[in-house]
N, C-alpha and C. Protein backbone atom coordinates (compact mmCIF):
# COMPACT_ATOMS: atom_id res chain seq x y z
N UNK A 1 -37.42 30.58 19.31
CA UNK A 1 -36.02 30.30 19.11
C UNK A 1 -35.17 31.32 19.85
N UNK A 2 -34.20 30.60 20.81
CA UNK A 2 -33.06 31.47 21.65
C UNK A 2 -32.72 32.30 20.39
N UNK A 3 -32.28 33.64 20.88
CA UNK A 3 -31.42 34.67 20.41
C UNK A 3 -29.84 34.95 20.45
N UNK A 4 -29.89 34.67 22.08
CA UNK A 4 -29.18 34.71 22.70
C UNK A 4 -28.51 33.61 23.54
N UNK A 5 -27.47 33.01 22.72
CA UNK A 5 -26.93 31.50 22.80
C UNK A 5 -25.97 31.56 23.64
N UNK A 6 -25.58 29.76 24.05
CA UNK A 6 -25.12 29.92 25.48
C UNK A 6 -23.58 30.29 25.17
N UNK A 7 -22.98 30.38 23.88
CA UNK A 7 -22.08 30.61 24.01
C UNK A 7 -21.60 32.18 24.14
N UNK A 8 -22.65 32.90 23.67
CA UNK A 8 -22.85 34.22 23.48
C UNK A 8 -23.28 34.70 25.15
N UNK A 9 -23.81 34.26 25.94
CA UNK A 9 -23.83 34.58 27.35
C UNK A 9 -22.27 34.14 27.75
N UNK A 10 -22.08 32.77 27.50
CA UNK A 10 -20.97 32.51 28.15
C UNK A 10 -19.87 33.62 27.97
N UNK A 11 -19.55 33.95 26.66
CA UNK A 11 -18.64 35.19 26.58
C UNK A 11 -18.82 36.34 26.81
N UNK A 12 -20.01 36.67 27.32
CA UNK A 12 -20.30 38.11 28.01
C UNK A 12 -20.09 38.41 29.11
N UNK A 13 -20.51 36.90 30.00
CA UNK A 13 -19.88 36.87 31.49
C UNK A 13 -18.59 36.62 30.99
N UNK A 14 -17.48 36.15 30.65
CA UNK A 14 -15.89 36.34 31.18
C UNK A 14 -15.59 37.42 30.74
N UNK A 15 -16.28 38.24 29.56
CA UNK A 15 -15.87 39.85 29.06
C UNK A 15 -15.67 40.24 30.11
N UNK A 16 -17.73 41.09 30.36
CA UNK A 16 -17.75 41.80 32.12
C UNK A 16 -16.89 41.11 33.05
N UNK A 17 -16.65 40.13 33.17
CA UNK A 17 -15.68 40.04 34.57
C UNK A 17 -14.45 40.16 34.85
N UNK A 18 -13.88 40.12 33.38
CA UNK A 18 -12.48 40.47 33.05
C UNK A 18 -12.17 41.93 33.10
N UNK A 19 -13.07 42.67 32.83
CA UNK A 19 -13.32 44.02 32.79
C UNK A 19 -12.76 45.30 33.62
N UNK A 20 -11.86 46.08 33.52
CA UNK A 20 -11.34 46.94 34.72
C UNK A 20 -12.51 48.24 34.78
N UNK A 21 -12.07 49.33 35.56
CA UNK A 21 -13.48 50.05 35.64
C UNK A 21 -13.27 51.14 34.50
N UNK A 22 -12.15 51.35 33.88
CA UNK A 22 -12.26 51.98 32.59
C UNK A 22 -12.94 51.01 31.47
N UNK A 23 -12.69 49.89 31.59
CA UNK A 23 -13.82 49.29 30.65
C UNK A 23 -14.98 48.81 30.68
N UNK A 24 -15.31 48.92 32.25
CA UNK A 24 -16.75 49.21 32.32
C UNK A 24 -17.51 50.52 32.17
N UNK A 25 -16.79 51.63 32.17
CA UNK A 25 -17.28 52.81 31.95
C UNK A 25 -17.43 53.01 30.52
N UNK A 26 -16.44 52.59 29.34
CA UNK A 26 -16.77 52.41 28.00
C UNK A 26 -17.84 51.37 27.92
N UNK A 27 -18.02 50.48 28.16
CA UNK A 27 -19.10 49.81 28.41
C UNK A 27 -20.81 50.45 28.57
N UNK A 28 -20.34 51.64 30.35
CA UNK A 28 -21.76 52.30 30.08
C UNK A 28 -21.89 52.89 29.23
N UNK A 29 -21.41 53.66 28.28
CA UNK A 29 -21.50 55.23 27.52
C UNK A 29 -22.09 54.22 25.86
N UNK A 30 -21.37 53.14 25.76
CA UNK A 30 -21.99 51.92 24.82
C UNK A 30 -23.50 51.85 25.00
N UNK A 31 -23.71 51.23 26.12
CA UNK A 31 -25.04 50.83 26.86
C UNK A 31 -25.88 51.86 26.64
N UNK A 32 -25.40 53.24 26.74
CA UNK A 32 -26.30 54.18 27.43
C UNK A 32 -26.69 55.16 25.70
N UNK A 33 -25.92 54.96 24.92
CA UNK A 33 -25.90 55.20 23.54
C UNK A 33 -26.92 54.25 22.53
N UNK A 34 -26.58 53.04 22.55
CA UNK A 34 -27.29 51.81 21.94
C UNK A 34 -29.06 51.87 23.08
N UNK A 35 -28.97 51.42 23.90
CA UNK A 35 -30.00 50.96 24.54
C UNK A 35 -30.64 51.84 26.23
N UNK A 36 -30.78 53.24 25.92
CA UNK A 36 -30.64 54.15 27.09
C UNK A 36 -31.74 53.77 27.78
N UNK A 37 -32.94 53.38 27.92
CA UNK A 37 -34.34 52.47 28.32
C UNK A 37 -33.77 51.52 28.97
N UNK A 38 -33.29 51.09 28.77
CA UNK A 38 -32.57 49.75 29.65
C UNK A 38 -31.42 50.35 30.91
N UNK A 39 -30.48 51.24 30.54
CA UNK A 39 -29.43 51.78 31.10
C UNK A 39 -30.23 52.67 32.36
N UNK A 40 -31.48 53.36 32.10
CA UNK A 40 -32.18 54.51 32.73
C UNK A 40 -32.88 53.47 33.76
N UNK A 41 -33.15 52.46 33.23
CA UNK A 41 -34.18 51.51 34.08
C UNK A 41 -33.06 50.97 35.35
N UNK A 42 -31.78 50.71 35.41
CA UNK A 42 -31.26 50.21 36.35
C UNK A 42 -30.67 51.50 37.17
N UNK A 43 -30.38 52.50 36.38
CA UNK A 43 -30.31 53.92 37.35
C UNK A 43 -31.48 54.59 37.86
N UNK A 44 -32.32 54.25 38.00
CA UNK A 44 -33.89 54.67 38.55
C UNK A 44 -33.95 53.90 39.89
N UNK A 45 -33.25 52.91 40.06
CA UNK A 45 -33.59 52.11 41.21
C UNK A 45 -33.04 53.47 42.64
N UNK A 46 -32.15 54.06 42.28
CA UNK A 46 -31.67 54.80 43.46
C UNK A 46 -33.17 55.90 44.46
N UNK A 47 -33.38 56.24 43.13
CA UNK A 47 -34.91 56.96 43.33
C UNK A 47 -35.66 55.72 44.41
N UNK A 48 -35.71 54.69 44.30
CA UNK A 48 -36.96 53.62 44.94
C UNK A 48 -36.03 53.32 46.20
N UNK A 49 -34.69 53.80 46.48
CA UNK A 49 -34.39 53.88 48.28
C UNK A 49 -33.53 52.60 47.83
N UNK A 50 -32.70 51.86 46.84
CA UNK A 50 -31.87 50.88 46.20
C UNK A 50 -30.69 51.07 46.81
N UNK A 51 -29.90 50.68 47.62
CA UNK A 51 -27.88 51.46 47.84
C UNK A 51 -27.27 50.78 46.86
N UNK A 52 -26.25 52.12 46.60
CA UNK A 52 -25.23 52.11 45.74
C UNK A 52 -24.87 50.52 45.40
N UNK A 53 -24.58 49.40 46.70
CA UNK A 53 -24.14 48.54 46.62
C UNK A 53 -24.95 47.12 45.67
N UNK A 54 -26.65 47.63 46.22
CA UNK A 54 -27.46 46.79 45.65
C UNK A 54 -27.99 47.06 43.70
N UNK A 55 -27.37 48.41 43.53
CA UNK A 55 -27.59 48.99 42.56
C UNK A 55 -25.99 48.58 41.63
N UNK A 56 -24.96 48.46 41.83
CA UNK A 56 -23.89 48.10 41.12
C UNK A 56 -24.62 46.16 40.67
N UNK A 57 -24.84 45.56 41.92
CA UNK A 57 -25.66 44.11 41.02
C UNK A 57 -26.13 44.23 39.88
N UNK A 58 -27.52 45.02 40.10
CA UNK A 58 -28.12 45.64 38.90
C UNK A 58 -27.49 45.61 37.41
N UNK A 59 -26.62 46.79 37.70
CA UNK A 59 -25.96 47.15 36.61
C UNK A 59 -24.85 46.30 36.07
N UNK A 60 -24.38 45.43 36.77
CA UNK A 60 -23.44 44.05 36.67
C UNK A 60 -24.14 42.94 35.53
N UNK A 61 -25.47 43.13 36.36
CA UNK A 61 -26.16 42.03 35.33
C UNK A 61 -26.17 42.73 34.00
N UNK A 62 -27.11 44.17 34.08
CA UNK A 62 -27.02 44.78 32.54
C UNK A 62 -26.10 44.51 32.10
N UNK A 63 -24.62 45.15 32.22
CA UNK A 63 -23.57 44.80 31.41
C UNK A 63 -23.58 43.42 30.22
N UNK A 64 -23.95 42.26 31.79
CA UNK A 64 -23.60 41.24 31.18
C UNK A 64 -24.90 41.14 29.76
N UNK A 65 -25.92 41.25 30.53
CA UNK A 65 -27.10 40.75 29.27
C UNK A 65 -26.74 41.56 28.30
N UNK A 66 -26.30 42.84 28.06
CA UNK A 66 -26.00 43.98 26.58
C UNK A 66 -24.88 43.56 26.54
N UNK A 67 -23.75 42.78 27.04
CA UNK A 67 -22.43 41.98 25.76
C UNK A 67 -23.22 41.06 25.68
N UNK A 68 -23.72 40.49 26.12
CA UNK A 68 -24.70 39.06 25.07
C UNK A 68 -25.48 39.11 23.93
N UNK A 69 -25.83 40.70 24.18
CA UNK A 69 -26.75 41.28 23.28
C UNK A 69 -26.02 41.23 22.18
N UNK A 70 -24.56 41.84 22.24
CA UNK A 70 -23.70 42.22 21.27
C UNK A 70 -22.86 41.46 20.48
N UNK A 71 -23.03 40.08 21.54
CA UNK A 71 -22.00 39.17 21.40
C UNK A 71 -22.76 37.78 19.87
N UNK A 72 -24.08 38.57 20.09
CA UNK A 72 -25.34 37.67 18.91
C UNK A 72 -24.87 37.89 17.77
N UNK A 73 -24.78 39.03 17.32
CA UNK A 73 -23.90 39.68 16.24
C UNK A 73 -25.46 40.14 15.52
N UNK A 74 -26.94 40.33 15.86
CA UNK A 74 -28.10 40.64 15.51
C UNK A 74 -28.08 42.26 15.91
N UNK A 75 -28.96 43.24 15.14
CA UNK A 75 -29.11 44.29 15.06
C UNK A 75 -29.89 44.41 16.03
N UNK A 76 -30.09 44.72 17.09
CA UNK A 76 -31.39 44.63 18.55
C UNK A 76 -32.16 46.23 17.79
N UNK A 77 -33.06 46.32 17.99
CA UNK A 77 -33.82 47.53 17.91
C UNK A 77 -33.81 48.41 19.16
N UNK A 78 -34.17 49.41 19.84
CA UNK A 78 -34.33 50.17 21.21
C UNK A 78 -35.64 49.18 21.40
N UNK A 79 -34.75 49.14 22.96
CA UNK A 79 -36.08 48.67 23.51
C UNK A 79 -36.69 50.16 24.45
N UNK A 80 -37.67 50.12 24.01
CA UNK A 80 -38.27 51.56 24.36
C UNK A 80 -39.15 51.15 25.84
N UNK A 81 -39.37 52.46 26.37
CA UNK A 81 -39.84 52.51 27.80
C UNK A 81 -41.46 52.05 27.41
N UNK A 82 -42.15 51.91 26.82
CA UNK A 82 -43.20 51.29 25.97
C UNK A 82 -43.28 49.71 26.47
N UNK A 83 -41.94 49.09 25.56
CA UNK A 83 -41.83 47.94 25.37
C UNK A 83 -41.37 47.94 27.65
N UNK A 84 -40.92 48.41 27.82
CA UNK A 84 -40.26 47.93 29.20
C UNK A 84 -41.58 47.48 30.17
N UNK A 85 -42.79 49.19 29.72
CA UNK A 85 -43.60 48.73 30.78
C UNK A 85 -44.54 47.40 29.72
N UNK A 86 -44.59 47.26 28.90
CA UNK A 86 -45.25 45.89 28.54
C UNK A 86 -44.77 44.51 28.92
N UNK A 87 -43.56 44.98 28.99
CA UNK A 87 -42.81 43.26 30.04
C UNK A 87 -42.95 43.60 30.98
N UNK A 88 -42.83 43.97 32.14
CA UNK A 88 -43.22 44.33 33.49
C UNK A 88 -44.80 43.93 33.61
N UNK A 89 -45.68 45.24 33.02
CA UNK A 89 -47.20 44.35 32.87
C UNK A 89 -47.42 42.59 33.21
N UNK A 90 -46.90 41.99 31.56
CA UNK A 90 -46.75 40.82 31.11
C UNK A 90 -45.85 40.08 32.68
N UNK A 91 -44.86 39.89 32.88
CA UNK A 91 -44.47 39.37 34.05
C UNK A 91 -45.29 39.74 35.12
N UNK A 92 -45.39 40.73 35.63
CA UNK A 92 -46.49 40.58 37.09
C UNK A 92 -47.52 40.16 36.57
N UNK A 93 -48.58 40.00 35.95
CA UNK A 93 -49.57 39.23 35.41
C UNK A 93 -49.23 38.08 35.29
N UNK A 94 -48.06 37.24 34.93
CA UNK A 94 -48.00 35.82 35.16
C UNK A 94 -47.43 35.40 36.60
N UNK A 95 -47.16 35.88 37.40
CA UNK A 95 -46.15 36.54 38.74
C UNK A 95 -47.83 35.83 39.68
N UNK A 96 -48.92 36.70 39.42
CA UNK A 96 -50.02 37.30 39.90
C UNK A 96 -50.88 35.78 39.72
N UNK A 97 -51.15 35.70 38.56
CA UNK A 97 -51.60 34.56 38.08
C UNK A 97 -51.08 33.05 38.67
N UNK A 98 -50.17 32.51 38.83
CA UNK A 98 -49.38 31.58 39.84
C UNK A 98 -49.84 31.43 41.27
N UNK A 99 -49.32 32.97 41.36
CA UNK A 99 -49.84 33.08 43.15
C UNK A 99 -51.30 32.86 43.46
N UNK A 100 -52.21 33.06 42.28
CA UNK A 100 -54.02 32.87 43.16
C UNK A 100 -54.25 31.28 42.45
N UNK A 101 -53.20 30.32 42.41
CA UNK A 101 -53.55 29.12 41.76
C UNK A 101 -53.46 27.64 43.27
N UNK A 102 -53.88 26.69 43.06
CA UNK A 102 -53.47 25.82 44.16
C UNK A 102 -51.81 24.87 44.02
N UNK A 103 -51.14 25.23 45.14
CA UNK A 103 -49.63 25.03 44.85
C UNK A 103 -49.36 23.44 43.35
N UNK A 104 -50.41 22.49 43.10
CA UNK A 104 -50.00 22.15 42.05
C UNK A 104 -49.84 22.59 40.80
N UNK A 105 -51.25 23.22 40.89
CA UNK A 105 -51.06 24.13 39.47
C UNK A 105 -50.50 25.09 39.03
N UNK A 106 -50.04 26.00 40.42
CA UNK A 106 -49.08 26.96 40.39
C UNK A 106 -47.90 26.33 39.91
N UNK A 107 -47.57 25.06 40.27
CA UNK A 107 -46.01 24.92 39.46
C UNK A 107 -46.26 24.65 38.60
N UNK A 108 -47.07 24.11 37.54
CA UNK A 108 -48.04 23.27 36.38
C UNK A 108 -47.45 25.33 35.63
N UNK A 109 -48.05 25.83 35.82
CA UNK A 109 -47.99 27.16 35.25
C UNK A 109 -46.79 27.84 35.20
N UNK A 110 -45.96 27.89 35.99
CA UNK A 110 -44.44 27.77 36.35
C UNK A 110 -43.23 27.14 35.35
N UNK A 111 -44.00 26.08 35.32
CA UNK A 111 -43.43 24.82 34.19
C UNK A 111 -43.61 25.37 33.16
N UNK A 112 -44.44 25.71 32.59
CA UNK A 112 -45.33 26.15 31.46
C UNK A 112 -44.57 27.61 31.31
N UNK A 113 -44.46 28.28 31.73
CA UNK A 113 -43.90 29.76 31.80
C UNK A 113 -42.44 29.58 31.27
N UNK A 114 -41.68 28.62 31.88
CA UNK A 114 -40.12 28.80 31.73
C UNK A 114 -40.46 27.45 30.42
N UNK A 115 -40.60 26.29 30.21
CA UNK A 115 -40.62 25.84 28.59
C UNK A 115 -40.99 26.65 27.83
N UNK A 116 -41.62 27.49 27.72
CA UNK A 116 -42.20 28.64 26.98
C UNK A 116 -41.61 29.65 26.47
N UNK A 117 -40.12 30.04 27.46
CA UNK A 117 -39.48 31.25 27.73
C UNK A 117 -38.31 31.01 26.36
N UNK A 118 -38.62 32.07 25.25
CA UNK A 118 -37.61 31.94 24.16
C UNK A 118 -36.36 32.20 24.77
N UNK A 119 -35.83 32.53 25.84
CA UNK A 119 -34.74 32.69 25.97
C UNK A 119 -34.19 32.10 27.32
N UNK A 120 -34.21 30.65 27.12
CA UNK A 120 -33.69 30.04 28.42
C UNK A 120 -32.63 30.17 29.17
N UNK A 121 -31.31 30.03 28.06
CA UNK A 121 -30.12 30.51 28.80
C UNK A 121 -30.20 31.60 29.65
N UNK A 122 -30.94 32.59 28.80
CA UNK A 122 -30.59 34.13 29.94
C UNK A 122 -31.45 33.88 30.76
N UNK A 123 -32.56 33.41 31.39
CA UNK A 123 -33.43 33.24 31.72
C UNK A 123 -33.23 32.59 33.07
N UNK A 124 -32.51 31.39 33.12
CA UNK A 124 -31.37 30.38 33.87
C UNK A 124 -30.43 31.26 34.76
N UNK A 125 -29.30 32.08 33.82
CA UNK A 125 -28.60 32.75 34.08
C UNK A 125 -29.08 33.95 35.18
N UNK A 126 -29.96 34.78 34.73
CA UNK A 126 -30.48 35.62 35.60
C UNK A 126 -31.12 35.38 36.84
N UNK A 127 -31.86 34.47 36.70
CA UNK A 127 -32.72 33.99 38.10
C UNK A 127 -31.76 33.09 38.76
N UNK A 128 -30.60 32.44 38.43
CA UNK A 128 -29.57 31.92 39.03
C UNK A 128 -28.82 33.26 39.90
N UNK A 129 -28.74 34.29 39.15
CA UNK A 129 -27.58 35.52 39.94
C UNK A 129 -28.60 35.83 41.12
N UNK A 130 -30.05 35.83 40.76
CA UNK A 130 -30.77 36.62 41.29
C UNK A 130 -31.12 36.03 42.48
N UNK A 131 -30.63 34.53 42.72
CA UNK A 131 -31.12 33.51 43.82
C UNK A 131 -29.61 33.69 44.65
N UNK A 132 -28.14 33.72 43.79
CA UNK A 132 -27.38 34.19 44.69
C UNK A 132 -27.04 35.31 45.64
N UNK A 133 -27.87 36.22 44.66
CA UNK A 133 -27.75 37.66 45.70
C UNK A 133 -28.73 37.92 46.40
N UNK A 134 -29.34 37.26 46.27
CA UNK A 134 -30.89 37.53 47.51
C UNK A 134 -30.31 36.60 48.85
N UNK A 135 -29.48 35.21 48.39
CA UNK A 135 -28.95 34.44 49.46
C UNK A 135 -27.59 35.62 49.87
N UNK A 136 -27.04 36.47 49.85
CA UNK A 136 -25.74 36.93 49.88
C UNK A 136 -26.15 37.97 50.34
N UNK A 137 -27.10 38.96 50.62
CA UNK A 137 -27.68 40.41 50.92
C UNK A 137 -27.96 40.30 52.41
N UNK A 138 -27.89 41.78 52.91
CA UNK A 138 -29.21 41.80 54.13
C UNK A 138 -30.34 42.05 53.60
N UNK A 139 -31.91 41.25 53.81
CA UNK A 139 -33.05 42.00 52.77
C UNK A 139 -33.30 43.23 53.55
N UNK A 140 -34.28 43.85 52.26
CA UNK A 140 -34.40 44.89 52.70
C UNK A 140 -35.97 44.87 51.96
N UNK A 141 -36.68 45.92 52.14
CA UNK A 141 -37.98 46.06 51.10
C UNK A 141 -37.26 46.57 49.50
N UNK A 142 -36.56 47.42 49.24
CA UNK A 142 -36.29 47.59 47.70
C UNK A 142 -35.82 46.58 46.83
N UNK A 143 -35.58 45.58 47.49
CA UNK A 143 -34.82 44.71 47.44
C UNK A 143 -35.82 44.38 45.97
N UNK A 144 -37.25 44.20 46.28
CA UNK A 144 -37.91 43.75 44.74
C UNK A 144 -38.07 44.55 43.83
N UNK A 145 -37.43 46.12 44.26
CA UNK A 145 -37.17 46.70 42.57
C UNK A 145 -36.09 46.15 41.92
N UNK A 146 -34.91 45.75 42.43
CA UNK A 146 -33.71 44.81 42.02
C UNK A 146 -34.19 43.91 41.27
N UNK A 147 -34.93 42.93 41.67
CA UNK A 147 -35.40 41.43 41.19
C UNK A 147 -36.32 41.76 40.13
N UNK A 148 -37.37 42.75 40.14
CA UNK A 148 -38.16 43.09 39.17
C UNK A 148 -37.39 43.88 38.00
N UNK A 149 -36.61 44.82 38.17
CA UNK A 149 -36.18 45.13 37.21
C UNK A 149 -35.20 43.96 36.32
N UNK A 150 -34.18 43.84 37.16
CA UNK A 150 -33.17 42.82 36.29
C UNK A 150 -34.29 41.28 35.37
N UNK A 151 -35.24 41.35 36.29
CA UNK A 151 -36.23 40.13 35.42
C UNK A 151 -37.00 41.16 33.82
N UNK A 152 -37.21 41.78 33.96
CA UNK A 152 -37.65 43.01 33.42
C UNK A 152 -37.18 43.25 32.11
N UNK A 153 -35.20 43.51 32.34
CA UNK A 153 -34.66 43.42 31.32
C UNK A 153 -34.14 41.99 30.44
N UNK A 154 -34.34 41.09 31.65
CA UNK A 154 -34.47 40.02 30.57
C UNK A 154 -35.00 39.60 29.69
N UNK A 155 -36.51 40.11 30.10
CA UNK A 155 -37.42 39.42 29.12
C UNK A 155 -37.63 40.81 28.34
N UNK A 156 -37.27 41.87 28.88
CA UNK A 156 -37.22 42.82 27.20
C UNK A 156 -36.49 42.16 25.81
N UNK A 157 -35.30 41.75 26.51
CA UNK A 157 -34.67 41.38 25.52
C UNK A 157 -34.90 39.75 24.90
N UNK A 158 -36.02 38.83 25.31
CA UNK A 158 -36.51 38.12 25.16
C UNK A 158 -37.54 38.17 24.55
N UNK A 159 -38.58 39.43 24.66
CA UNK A 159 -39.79 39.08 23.93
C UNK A 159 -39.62 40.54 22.55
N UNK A 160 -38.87 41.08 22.81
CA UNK A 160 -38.97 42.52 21.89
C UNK A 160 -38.69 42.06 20.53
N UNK A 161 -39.71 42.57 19.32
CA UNK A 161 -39.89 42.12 18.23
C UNK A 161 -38.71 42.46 17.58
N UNK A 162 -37.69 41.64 16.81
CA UNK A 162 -36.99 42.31 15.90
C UNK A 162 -36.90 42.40 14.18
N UNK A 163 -36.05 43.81 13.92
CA UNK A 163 -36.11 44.00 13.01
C UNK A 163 -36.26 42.90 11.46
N UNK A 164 -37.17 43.08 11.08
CA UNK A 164 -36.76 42.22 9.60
C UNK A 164 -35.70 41.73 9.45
N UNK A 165 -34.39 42.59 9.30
CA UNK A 165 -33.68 42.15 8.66
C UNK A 165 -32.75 41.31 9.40
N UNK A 166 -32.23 41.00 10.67
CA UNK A 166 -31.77 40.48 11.92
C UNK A 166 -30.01 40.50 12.12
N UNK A 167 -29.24 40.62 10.83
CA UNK A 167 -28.15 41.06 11.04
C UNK A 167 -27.27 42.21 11.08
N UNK A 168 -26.31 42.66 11.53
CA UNK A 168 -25.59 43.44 11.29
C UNK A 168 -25.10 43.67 9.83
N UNK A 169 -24.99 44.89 9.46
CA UNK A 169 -24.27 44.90 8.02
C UNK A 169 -22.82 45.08 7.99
């Protein structure tokens, strides 16, 4: 079951985009307070040779997926650097798995991967941004720490177990 509903994405993208850069900076210090594993994971890209320019995407998307996060009105737990490299694992292993299959069954598995995916909207949403900015870029090789990470934090926030109790008090 989605978590993260389309109306709850939908209002995260017009938040972030409405957003001036003082309220994206309250935004990071939010981000970086609540969920610093996630925040550290899109500032690490600079380290892997990422520019500033390809690295603001990045962090564009975070924004948006943590007001969606927020916008659930559910208590999220930290997603810990634990949980990050276990989705990473988990995605290149199905990534991996696809690619050594014969192109029917590779989409057969494909198919199977995204009906599967508890969190379609974001899921849609992300690999939609992620197909515009790969069409909109010069490539480059870092280019797939971008795509891997932002896929990365999706499905953190897609597969990470939550708390018992699931609401805010």
């Amino acid at each position: 079951m989605s978590r993260v509903s389309q109306k709850a994405l939908v209002s995260a993208i017009k938040s972030v985009s409405a957003m001036d850069l003082r309220q994206k900076e309250a935004l990071a210090d939010e981000l970086f307070r609540a969920q610093p594993n996630m925040f550290g994971s899109v500032l690490v890209l600079q380290r892997m040779g990422v520019s500033p320019e390809k690295m603001d995407f990045a962090l564009n998307l975070l924004f948006i997926c943590f007001q969606a996060m927020k916008e659930t009105g559910l208590a999220w737990p930290l997603i810990t650097e634990a949980e990050q490299d276990k989705q990473m694992a988990r995605y290149v292993a199905a990534v991996r798995f696809g690619e050594d299959l014969p192109p029917t069954q590779s989409q057969r598995a494909m198919m199977q991967y995204l009906s599967a995916h508890p969190e379609k909207q974001l899921l849609a949403y992300v690999t939609t941004e992620l197909t515009k900015w790969l069409s909109s870029i010069a490539p480059d090789e870092s280019d797939k720490y971008v795509m891997l990470g932002c896929a990365n934090l999706m499905n953190c926030i897609a597969f990470v177990p939550m708390p018992a109790i699931g609401k805010k008090a």
